[in-house]
PDB file of N, CA and C in Angstrom:
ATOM      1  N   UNK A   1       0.835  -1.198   0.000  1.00  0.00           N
ATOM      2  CA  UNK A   1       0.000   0.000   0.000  1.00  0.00           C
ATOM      3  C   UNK A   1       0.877   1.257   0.000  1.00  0.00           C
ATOM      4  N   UNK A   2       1.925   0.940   0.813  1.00  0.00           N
ATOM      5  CA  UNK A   2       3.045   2.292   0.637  1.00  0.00           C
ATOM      6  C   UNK A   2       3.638   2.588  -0.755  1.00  0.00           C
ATOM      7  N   UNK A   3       3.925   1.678  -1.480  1.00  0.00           N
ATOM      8  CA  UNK A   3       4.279   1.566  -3.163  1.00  0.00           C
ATOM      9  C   UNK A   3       3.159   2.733  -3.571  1.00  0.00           C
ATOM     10  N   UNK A   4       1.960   2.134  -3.376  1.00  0.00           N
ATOM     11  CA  UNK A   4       0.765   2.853  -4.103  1.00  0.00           C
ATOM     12  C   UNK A   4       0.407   4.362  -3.919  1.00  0.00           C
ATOM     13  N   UNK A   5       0.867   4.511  -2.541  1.00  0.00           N
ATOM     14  CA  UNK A   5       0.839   5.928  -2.108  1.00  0.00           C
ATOM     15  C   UNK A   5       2.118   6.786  -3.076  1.00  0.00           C
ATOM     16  N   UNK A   6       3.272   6.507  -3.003  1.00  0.00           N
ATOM     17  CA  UNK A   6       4.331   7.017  -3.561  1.00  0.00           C
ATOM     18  C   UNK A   6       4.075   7.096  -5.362  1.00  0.00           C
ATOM     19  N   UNK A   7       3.191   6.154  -5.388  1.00  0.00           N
ATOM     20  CA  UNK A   7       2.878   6.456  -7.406  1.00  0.00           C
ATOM     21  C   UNK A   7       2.401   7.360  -7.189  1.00  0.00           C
ATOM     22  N   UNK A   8       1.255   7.235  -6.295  1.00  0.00           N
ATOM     23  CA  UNK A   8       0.177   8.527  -6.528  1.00  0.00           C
ATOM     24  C   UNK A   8       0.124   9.863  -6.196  1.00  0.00           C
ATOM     25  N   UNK A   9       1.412  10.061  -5.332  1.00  0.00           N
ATOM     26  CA  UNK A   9       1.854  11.156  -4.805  1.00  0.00           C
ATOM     27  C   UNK A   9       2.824  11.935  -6.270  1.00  0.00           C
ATOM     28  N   UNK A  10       3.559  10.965  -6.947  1.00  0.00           N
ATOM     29  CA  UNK A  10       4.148  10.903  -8.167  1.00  0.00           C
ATOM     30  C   UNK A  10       3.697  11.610  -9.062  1.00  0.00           C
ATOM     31  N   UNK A  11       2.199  10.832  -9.416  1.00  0.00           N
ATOM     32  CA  UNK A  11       1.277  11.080 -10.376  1.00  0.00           C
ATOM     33  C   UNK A  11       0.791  12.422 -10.442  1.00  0.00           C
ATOM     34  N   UNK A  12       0.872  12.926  -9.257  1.00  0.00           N
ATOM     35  CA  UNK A  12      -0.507  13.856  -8.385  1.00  0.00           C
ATOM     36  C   UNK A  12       0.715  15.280  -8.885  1.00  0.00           C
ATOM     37  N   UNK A  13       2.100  15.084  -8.420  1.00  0.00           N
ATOM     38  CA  UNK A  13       3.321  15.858  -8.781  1.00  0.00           C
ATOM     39  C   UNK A  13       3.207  16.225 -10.280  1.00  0.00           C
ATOM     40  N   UNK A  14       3.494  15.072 -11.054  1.00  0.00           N
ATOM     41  CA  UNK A  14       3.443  15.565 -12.430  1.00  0.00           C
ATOM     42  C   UNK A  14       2.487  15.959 -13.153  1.00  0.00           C
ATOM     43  N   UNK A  15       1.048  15.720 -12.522  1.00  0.00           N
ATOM     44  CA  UNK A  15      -0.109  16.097 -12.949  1.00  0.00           C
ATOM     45  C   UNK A  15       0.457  17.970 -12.437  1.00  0.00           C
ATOM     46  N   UNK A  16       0.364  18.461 -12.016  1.00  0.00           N
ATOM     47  CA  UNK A  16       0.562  19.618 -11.392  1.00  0.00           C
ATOM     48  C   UNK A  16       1.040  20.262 -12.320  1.00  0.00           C
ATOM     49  N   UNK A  17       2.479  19.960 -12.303  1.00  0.00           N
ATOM     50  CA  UNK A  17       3.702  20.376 -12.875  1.00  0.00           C
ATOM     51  C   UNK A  17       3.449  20.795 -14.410  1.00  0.00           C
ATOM     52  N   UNK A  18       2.829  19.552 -15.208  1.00  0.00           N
ATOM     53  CA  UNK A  18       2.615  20.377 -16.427  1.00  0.00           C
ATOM     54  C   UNK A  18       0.984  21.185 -16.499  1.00  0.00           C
ATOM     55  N   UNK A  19       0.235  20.990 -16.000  1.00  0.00           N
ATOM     56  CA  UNK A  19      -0.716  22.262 -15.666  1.00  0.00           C
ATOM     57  C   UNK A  19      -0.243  23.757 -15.581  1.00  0.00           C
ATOM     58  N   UNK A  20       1.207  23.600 -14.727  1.00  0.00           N
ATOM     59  CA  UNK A  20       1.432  24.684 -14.526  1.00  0.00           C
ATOM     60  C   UNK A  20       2.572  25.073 -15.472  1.00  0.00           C
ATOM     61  N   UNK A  21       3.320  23.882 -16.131  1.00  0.00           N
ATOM     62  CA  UNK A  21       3.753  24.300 -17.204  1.00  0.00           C
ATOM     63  C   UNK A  21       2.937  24.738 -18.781  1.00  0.00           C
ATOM     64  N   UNK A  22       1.555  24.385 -18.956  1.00  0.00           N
ATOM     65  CA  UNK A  22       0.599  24.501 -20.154  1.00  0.00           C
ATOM     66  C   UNK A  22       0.051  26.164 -19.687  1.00  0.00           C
ATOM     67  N   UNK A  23      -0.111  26.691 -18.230  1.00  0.00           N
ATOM     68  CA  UNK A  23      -0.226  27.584 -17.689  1.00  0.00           C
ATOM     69  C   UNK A  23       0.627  28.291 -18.208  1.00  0.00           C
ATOM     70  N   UNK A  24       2.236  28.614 -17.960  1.00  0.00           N
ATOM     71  CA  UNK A  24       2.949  29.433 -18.080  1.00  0.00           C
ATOM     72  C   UNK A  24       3.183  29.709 -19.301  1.00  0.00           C
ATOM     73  N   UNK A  25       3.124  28.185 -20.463  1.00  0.00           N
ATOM     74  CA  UNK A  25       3.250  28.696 -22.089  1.00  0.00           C
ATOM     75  C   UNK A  25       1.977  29.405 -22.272  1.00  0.00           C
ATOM     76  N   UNK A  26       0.921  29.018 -22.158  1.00  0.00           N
ATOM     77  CA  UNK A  26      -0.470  30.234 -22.642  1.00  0.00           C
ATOM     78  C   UNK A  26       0.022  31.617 -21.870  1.00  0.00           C
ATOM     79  N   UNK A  27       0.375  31.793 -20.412  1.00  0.00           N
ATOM     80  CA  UNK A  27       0.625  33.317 -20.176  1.00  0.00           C
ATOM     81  C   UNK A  27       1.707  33.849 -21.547  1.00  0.00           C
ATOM     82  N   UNK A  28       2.576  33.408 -21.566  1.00  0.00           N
ATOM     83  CA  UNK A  28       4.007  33.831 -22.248  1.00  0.00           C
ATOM     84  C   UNK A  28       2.846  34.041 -23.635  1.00  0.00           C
ATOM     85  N   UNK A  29       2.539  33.139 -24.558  1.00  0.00           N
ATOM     86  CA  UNK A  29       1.826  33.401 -25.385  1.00  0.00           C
ATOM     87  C   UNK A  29       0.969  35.202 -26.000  1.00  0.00           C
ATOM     88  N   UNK A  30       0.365  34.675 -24.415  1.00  0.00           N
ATOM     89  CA  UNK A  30      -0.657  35.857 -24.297  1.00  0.00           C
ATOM     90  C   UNK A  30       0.219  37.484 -24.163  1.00  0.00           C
ATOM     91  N   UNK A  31       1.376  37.030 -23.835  1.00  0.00           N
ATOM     92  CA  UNK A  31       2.144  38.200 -23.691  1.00  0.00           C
ATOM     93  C   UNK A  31       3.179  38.723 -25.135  1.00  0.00           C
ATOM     94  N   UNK A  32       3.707  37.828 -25.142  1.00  0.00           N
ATOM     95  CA  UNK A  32       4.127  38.036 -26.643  1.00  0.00           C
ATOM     96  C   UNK A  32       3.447  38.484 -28.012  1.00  0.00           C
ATOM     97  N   UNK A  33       2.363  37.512 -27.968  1.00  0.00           N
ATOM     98  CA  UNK A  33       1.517  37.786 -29.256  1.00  0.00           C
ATOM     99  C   UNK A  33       0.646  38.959 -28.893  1.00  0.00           C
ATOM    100  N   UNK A  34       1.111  40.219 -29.512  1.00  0.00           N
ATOM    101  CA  UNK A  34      -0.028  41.425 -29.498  1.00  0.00           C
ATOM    102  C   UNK A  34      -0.220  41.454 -30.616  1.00  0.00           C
ATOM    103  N   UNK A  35      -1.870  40.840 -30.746  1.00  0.00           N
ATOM    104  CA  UNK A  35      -3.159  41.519 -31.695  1.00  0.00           C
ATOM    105  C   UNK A  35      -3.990  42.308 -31.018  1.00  0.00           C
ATOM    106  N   UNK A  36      -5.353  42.180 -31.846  1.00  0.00           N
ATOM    107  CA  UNK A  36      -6.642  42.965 -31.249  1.00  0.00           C
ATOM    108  C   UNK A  36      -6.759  42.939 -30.032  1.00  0.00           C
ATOM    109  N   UNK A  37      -6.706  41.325 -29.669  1.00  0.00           N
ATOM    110  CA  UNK A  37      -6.805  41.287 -28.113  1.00  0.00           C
ATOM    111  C   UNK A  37      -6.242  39.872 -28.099  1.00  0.00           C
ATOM    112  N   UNK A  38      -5.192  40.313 -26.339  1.00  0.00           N
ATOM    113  CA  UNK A  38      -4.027  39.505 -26.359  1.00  0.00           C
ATOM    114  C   UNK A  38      -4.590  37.982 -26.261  1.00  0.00           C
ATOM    115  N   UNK A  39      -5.749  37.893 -25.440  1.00  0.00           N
ATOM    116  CA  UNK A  39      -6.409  36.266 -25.045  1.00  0.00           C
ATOM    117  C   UNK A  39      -6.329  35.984 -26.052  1.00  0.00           C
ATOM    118  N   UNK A  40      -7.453  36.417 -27.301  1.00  0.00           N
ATOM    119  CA  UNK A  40      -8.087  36.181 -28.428  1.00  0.00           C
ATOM    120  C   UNK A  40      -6.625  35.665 -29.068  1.00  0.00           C
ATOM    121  N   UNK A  41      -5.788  36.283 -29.601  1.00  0.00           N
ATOM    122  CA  UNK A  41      -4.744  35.434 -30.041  1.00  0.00           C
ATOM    123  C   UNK A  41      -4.650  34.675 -29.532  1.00  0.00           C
ATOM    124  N   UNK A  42      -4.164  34.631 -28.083  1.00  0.00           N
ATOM    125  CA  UNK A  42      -3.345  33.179 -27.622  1.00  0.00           C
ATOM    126  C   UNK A  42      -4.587  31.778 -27.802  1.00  0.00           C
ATOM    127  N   UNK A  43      -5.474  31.695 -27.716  1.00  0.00           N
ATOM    128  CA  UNK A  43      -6.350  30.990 -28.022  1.00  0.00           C
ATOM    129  C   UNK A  43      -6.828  30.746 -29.232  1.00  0.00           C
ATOM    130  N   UNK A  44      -6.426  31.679 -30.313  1.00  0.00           N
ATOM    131  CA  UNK A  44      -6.048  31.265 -31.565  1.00  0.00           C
ATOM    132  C   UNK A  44      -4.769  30.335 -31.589  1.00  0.00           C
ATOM    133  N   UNK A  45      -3.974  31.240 -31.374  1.00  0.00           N
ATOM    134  CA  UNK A  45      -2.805  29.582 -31.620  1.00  0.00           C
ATOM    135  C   UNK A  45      -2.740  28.974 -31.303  1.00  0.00           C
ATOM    136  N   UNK A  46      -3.663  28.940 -30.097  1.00  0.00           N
ATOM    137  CA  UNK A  46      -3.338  27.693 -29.308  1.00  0.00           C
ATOM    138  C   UNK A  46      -3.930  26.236 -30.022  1.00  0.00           C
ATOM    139  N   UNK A  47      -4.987  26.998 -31.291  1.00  0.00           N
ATOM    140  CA  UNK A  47      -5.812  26.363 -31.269  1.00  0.00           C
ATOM    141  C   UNK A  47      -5.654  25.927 -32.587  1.00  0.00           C
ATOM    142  N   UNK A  48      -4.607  26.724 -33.464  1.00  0.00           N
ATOM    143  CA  UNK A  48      -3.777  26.494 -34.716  1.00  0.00           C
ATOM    144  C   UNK A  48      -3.015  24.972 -34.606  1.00  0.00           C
ATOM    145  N   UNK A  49      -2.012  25.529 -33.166  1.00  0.00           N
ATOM    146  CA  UNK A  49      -1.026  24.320 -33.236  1.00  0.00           C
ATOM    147  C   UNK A  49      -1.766  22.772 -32.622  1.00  0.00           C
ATOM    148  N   UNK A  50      -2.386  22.867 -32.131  1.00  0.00           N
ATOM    149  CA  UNK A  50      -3.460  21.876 -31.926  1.00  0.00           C
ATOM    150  C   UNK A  50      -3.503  21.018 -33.102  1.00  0.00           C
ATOM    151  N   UNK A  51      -4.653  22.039 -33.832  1.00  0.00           N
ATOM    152  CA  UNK A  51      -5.171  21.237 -35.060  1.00  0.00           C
ATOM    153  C   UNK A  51      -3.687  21.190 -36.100  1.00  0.00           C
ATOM    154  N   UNK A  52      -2.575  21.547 -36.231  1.00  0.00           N
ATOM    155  CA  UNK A  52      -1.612  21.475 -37.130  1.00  0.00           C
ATOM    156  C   UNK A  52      -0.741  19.932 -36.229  1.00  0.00           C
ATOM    157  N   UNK A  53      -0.843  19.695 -35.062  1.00  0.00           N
ATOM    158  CA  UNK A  53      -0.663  18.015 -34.598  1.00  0.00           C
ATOM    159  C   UNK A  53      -1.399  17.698 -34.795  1.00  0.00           C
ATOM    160  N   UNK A  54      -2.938  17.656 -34.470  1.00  0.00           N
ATOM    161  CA  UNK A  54      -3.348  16.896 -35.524  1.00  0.00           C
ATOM    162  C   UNK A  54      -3.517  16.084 -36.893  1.00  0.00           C
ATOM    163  N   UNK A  55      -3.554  17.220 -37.281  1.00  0.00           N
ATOM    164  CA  UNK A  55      -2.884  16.690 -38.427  1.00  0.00           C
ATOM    165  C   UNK A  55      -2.458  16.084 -39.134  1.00  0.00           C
ATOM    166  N   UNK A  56      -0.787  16.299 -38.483  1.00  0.00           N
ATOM    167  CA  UNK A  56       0.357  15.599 -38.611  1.00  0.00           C
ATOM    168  C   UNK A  56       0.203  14.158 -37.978  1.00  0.00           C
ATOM    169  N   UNK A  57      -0.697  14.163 -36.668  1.00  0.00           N
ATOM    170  CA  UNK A  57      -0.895  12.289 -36.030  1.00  0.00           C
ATOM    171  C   UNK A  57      -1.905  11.958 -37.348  1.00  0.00           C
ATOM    172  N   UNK A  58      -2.626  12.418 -37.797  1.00  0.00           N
ATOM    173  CA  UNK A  58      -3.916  11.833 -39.025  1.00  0.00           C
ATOM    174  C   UNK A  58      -2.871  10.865 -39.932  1.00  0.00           C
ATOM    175  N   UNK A  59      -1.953  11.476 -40.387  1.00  0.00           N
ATOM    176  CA  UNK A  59      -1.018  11.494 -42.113  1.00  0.00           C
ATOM    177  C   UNK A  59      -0.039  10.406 -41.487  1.00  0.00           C
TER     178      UNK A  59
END
């Protein structure tokens, strides 16, 4: 049961970690890219490079 605790404490870590790393690339995003309005871009590309992996996993 102690094994199981230490995955999940693991899990629970890296779950975090890139949240807060997917966090910090959309801020940076949002800061860099000035259009009309800064969200509105970053949620455009975000939403570009998305569908452009896509894509690329389809082909």
């Amino acid at each position: 049961m102690e094994c199981f605790d230490k995955l999940f404490t693991a899990f629970s870590v890296t779950v975090v970690v890139i949240l807060f790393l997917v966090a910090t690339v959309s801020a940076a995003i949002t800061i860099i890219d000035k259009g009309n309005s800064n969200i509105y871009s970053a949620e455009k590309t975000e939403k570009q490079y998305f569908s452009n992996n896509f894509f690329v996993t389809e082909l």
